[in-house]
N, C-alpha and C. Protein backbone atom coordinates (compact mmCIF):
# COMPACT_ATOMS: atom_id res chain seq x y z
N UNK A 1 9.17 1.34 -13.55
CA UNK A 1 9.02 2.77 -13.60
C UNK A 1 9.61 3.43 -12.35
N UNK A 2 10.02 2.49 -11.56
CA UNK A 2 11.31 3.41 -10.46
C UNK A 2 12.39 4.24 -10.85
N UNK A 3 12.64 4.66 -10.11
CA UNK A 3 14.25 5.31 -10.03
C UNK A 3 14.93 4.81 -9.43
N UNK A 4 16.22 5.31 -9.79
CA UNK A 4 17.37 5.00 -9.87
C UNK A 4 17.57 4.19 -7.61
N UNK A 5 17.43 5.45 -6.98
CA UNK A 5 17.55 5.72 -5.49
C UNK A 5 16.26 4.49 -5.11
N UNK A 6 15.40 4.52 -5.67
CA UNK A 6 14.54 3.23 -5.36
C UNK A 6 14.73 2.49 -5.68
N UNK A 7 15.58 1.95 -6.50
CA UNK A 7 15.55 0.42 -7.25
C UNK A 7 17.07 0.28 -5.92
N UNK A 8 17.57 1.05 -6.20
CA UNK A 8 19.21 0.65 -5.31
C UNK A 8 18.46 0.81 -3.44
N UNK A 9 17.65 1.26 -3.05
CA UNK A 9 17.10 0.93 -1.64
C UNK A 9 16.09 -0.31 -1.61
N UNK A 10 15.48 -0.69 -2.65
CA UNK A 10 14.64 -2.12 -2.56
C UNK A 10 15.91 -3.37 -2.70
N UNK A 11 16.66 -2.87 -3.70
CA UNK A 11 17.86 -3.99 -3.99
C UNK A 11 18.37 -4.40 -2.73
N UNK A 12 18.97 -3.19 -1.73
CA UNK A 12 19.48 -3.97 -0.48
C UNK A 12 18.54 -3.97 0.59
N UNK A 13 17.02 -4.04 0.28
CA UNK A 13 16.56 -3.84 1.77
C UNK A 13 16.56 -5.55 1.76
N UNK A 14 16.46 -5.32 3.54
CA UNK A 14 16.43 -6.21 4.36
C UNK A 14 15.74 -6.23 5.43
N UNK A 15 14.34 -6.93 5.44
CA UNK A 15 13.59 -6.86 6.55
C UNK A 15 13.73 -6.24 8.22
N UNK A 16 13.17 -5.95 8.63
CA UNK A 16 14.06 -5.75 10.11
C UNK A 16 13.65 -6.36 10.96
N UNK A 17 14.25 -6.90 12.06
CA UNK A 17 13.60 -7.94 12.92
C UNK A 17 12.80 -7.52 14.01
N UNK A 18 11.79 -7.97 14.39
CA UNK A 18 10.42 -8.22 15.04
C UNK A 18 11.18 -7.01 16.26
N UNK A 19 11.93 -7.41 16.60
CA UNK A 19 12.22 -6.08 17.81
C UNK A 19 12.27 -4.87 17.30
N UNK A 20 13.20 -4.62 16.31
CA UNK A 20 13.39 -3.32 15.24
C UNK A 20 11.69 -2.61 14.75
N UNK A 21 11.07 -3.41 14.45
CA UNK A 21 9.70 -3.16 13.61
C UNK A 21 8.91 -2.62 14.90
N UNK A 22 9.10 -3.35 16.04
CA UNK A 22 8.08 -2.71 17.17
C UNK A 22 8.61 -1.74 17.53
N UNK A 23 9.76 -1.05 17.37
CA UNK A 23 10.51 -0.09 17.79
C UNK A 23 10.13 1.33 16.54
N UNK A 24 10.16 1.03 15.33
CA UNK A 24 9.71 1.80 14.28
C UNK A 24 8.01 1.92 14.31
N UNK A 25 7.69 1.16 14.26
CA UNK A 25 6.31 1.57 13.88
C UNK A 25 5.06 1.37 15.16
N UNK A 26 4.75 1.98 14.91
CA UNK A 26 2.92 2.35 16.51
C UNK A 26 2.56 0.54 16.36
N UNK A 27 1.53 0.67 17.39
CA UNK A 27 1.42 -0.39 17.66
C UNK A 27 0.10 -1.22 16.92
N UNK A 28 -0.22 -0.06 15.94
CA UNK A 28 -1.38 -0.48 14.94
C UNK A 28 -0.79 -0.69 13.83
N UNK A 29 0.30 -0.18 13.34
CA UNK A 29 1.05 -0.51 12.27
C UNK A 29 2.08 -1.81 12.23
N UNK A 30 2.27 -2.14 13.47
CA UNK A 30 2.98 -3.73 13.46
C UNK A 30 1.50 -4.64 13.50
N UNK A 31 0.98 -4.19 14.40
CA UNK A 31 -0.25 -5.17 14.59
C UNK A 31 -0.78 -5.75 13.12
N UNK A 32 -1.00 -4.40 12.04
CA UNK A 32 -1.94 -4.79 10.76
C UNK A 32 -0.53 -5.77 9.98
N UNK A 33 0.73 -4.90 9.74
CA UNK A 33 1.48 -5.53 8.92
C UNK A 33 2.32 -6.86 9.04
N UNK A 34 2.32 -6.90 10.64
CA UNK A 34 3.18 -8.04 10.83
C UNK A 34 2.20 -9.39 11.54
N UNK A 35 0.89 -9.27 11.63
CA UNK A 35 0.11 -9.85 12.72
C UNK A 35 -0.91 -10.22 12.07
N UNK A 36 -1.54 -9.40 10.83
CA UNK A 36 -2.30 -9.55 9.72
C UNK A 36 -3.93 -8.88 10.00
N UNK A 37 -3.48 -8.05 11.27
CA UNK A 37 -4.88 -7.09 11.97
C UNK A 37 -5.39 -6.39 10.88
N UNK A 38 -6.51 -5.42 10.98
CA UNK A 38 -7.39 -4.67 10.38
C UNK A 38 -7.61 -3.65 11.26
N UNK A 39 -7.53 -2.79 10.61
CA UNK A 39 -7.51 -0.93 11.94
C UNK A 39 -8.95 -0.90 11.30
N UNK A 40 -10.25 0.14 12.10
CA UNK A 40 -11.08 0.16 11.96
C UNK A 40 -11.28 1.14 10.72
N UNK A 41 -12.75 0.80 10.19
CA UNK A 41 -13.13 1.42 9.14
C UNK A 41 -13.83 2.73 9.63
N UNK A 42 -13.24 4.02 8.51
CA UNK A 42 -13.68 5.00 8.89
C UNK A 42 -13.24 5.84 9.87
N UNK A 43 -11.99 5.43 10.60
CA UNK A 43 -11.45 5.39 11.48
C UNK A 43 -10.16 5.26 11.36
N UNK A 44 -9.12 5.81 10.22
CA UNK A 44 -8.14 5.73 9.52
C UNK A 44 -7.23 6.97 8.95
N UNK A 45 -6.10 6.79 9.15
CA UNK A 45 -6.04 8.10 8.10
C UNK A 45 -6.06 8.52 6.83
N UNK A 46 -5.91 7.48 5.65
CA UNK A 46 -6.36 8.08 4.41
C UNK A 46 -7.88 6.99 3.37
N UNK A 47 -8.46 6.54 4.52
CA UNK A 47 -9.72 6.57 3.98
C UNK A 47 -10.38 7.74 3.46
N UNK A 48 -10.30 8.85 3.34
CA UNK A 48 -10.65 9.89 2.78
C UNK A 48 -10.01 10.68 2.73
N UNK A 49 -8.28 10.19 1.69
CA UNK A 49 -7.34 11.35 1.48
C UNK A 49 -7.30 11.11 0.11
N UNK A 50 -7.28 12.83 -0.05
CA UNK A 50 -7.33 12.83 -1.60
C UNK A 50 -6.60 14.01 -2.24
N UNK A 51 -5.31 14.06 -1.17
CA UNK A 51 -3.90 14.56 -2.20
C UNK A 51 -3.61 13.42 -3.03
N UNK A 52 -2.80 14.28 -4.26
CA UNK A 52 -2.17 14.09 -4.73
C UNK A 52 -0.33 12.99 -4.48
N UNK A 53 -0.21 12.00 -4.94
CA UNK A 53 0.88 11.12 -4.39
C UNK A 53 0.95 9.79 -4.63
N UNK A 54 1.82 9.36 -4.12
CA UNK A 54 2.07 7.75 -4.06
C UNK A 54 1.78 6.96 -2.84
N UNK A 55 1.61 5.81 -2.46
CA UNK A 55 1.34 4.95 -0.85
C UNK A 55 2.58 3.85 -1.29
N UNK A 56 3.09 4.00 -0.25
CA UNK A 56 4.40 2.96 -0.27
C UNK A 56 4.19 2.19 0.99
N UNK A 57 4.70 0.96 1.06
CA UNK A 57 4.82 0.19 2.16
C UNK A 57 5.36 1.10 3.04
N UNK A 58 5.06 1.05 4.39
CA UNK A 58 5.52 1.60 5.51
C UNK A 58 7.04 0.75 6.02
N UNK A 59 6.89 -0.83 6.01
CA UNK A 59 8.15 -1.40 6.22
C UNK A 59 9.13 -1.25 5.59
N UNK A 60 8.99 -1.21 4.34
CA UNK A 60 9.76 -1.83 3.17
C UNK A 60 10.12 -0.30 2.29
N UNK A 61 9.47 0.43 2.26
CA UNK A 61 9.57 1.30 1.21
C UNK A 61 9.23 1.50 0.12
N UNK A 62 8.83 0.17 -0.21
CA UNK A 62 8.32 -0.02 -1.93
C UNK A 62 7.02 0.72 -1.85
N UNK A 63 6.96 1.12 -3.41
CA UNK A 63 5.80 1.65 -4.79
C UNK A 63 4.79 0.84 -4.53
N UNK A 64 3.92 1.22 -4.23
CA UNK A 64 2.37 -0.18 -4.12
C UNK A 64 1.57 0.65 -5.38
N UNK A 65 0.61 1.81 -4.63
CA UNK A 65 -0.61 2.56 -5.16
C UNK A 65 -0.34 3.91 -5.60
N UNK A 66 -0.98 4.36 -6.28
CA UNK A 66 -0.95 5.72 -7.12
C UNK A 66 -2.43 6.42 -6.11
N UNK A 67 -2.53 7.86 -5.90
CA UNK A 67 -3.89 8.46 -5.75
C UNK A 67 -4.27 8.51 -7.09
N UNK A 68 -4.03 8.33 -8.37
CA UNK A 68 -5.06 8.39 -9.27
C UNK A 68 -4.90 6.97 -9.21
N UNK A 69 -5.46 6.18 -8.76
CA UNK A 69 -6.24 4.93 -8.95
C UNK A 69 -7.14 4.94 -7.50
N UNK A 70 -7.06 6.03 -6.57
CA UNK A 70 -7.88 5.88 -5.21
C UNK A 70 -9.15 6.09 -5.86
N UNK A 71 -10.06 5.51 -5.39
CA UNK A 71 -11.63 5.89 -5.17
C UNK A 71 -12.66 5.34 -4.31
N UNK A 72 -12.79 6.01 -3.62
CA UNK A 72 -14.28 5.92 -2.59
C UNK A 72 -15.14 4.60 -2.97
N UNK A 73 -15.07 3.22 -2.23
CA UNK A 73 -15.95 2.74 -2.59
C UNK A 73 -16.66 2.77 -1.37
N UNK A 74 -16.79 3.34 -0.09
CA UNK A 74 -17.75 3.77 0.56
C UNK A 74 -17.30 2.35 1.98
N UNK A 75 -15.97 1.96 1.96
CA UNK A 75 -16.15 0.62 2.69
C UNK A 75 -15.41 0.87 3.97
N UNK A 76 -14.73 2.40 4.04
CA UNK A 76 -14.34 3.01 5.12
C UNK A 76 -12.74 2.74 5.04
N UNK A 77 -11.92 1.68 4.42
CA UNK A 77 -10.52 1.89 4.05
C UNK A 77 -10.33 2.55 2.63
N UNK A 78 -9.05 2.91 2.24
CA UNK A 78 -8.73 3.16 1.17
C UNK A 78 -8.97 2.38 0.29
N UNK A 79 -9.39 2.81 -1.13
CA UNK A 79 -9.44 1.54 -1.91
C UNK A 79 -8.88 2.30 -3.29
N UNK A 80 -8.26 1.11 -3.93
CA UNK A 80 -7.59 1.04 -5.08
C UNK A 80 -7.86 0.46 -6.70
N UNK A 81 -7.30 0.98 -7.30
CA UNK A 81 -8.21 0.14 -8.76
C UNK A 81 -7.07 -0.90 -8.68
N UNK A 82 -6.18 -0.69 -8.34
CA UNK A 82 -4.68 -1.63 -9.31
C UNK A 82 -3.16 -0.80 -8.65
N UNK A 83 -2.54 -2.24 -8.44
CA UNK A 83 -1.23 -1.91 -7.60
C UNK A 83 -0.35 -0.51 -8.83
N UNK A 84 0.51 0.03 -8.29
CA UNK A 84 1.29 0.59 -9.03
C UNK A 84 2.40 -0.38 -10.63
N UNK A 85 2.84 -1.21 -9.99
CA UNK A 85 3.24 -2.11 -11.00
C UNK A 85 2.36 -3.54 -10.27
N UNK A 86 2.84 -4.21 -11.39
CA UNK A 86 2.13 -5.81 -11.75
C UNK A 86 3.20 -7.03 -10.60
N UNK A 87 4.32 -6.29 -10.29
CA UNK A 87 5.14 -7.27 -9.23
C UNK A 87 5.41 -6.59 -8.15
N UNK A 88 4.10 -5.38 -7.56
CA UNK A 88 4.72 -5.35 -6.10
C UNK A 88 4.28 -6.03 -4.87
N UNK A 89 2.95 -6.76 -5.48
CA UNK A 89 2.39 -6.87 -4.26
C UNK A 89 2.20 -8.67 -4.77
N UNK A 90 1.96 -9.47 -3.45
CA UNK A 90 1.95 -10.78 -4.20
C UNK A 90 0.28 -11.24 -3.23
N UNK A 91 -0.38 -12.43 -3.54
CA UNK A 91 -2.00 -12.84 -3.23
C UNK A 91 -2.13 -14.01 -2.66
N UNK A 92 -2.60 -14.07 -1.62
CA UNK A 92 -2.66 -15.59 -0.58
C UNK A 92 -4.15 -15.40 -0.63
N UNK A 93 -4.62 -16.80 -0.63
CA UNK A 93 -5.79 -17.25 0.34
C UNK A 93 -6.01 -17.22 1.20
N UNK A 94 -7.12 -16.55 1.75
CA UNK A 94 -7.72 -15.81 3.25
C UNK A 94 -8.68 -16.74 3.56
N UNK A 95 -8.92 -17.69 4.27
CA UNK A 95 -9.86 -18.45 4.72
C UNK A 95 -10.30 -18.30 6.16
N UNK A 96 -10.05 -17.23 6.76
CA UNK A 96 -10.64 -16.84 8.13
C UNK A 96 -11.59 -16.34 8.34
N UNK A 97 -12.79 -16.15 9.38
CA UNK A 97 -13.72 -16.03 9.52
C UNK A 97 -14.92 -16.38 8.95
N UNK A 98 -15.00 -17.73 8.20
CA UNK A 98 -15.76 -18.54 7.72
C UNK A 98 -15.83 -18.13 5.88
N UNK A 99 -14.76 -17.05 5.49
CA UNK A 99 -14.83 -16.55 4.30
C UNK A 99 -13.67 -16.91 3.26
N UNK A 100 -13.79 -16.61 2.26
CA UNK A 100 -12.97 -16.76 1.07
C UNK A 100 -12.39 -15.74 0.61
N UNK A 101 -11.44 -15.10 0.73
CA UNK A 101 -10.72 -13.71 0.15
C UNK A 101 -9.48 -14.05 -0.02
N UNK A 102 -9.05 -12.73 -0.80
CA UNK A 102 -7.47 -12.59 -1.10
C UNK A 102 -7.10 -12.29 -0.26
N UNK A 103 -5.56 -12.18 0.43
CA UNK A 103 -4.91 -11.28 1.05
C UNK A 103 -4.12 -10.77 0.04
N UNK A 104 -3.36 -9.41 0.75
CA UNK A 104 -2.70 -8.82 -0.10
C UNK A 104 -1.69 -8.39 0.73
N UNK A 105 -0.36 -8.63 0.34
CA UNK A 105 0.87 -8.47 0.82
C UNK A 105 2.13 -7.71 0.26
N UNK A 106 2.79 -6.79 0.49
CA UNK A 106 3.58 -6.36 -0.28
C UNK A 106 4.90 -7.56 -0.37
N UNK A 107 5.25 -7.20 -1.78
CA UNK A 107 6.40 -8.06 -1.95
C UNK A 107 7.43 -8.58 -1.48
N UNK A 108 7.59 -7.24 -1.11
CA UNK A 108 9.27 -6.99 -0.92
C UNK A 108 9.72 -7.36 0.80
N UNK A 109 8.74 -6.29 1.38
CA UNK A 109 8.34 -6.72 2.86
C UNK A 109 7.47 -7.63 4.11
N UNK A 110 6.90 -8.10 2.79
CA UNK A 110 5.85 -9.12 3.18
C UNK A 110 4.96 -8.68 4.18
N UNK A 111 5.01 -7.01 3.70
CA UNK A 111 3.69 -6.52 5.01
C UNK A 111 2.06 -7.43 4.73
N UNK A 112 1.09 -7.53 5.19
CA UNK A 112 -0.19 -7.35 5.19
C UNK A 112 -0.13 -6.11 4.73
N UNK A 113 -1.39 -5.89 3.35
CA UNK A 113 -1.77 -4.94 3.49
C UNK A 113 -3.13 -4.05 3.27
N UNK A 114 -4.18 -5.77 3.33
CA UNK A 114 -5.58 -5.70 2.92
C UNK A 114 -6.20 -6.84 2.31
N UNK A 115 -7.29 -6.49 1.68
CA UNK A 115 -7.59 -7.48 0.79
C UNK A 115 -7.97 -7.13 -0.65
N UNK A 116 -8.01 -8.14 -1.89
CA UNK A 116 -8.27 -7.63 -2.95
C UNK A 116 -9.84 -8.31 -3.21
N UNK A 117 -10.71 -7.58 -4.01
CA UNK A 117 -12.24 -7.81 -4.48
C UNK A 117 -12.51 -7.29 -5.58
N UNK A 118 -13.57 -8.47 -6.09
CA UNK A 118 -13.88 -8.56 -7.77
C UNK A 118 -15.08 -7.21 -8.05
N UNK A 119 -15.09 -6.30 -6.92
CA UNK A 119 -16.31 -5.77 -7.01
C UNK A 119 -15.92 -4.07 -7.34
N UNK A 120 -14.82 -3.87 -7.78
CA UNK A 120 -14.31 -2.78 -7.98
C UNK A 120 -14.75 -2.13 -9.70
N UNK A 121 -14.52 -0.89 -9.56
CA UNK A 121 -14.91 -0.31 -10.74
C UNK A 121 -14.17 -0.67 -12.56
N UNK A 122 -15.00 -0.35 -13.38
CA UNK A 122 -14.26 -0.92 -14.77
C UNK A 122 -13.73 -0.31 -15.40
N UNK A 123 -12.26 -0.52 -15.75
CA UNK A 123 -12.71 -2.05 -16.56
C UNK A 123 -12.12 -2.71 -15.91
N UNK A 124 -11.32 -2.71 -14.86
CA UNK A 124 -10.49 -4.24 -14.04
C UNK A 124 -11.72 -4.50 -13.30
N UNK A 125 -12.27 -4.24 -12.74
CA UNK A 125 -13.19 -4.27 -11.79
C UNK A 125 -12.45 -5.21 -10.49
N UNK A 126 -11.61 -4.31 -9.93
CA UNK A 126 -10.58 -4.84 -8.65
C UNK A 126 -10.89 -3.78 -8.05
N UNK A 127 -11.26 -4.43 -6.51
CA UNK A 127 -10.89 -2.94 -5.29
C UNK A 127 -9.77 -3.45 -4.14
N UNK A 128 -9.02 -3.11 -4.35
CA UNK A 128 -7.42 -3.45 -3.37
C UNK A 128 -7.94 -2.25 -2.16
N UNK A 129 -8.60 -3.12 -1.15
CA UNK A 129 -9.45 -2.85 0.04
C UNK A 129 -7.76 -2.60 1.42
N UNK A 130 -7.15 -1.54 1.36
CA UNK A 130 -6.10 -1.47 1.70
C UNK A 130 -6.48 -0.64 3.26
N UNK A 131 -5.64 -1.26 4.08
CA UNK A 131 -5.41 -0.54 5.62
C UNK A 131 -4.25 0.42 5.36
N UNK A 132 -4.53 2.06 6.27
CA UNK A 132 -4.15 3.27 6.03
C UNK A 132 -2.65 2.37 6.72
N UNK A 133 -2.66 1.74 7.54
CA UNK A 133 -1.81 1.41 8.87
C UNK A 133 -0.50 0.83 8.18
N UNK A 134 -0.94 0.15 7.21
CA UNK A 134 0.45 -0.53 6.00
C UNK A 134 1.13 0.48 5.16
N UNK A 135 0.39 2.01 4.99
CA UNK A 135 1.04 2.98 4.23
C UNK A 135 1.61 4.10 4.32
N UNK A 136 2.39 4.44 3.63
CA UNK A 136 2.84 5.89 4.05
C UNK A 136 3.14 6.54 2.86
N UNK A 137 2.09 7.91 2.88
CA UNK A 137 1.81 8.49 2.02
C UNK A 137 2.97 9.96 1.50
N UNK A 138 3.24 9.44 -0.10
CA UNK A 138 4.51 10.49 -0.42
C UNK A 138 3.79 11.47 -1.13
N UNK A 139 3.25 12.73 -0.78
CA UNK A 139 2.75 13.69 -2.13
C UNK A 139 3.98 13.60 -2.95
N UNK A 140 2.83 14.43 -4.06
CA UNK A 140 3.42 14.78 -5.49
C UNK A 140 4.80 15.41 -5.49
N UNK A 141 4.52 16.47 -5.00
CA UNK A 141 5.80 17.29 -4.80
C UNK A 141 6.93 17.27 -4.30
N UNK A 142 7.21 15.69 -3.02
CA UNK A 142 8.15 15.62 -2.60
C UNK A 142 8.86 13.77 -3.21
N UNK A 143 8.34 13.58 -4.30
CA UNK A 143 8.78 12.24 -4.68
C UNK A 143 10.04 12.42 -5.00
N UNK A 144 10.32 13.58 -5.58
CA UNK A 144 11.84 13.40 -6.28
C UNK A 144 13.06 13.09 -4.94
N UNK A 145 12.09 14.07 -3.56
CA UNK A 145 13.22 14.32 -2.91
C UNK A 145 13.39 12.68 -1.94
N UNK A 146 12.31 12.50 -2.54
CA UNK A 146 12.02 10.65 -1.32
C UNK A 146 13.05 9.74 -2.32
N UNK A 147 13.21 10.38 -3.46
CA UNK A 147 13.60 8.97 -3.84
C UNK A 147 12.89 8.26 -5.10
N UNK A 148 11.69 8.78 -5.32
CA UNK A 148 10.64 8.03 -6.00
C UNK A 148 10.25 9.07 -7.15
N UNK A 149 11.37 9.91 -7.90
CA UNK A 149 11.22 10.29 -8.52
C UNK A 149 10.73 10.33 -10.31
N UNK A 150 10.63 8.82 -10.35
CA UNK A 150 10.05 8.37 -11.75
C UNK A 150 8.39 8.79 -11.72
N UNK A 151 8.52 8.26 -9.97
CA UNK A 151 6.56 8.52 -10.50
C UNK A 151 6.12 9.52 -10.57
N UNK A 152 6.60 10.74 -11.10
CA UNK A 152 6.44 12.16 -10.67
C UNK A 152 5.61 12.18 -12.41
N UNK A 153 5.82 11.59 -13.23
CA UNK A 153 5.29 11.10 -14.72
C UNK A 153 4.20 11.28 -14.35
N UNK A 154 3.35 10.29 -13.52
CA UNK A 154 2.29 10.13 -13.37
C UNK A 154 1.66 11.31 -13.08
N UNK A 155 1.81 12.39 -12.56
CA UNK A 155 0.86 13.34 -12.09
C UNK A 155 1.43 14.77 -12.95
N UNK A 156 1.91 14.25 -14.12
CA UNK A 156 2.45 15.49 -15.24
C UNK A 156 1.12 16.00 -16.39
N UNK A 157 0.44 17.03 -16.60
CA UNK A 157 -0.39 17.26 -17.44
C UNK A 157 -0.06 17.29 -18.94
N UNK A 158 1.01 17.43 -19.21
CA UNK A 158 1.99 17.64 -20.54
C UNK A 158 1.11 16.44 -21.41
C-alpha cells in the first residue's frame, strides 16, 4: 500500500554508517535504535499523541504504524494494535533481564523499535510496546508531500 516515491526510497536505501547515524540523530535516538536502549516511560514524545498520521522509522524511512491502530494501554510508550503492513517489521528473542519477550525491529533498517505482547486489545490481542525515540511522526495532511502518499486512504471518510 506504498507509493510510488516510497517504494523507489526503500528500494535504494542504504543504511548509514555508525558515524553518519550519530551525526543524524540525538543521542537517545541512536542509543534506542542502534544500541537496543529504552527512553523512559511517560517521558516521551508520542506516548500521548493523538494526531492524526503515520510513524515511520526514523533511520530508514519505512511505513511501520498507523494512529488508528494507537491506543493507550497505560504502559507510558506508544502502543500499537498491528504494524502497518505484515513485512515491515521483523521479531527476535529478547532474553535479557531474566525475561522472555519479542523484540521488534524494523526491516528495512534494522532499527530497535520495542517490544511486541500478547496482552493487547481484540481481536489480535498484540500491543507493539514501541519507543517514541525509533519514530518519526508524518500527520495526515502532509503524507502526500513526504512521499507516503498511499496512506492518505487510511484516514479518508468516503
Amino acid at each position: 500500500m506504498s507509493n510510488d516515491l516510497e517504494k523507489q526510497r526503500l528500494k535504494v536505501f542504504k543504511k548509514p554508517s555508525e558515524t553518519e547515524l550519530k551525526a543524524r540523530l540525538s543521542a537517545e535516538q541512536f542509543a534506542v535504535t542502534q544500541e537496543s536502549a529504552t527512553e523512559p516511560p511517560f517521558r516521551n514524545q508520542f506516548w500521548n499523541h493523538h494526531e492524526d498520521g503515520i510513524y515511520v522509522d526514523i533511520v530508514s524511512g519505512e511505513a511501520l504504524f498507523s494512529s488508528l491502530d494507537k491506543f493507550d494501554s497505560g504502559c507510558g510508550w506508544p502502543s500499537f494494535m498491528r504494524p502497518l503492513t505484515n513485512t515491515c517489521l521483523t521479531n527476535h528473542a529478547d532474553r535479557q533481564f531474566g525475561m522472555v519477550r519479542t523484540e521488534v525491529r524494523s526491516k528495512l533498517g534494522d532499527s530497535h523499535l520495542g517490544h511486541v505482547f500478547e496482552d493487547g486489545p481484540k481481536p489480535l490481542g498484540l500491543r507493539y510496546c514501541i519507543n517514541s525515540a525509533a519514530l518519526r511522526f508524518i500527520p495526515k495532511e502532509r503524507l502526500t508531500e513526504e512521499g507516503y502518499g498511499d496512506w492518505t486512504k487510511l484516514f479518508s471518510r468516503e
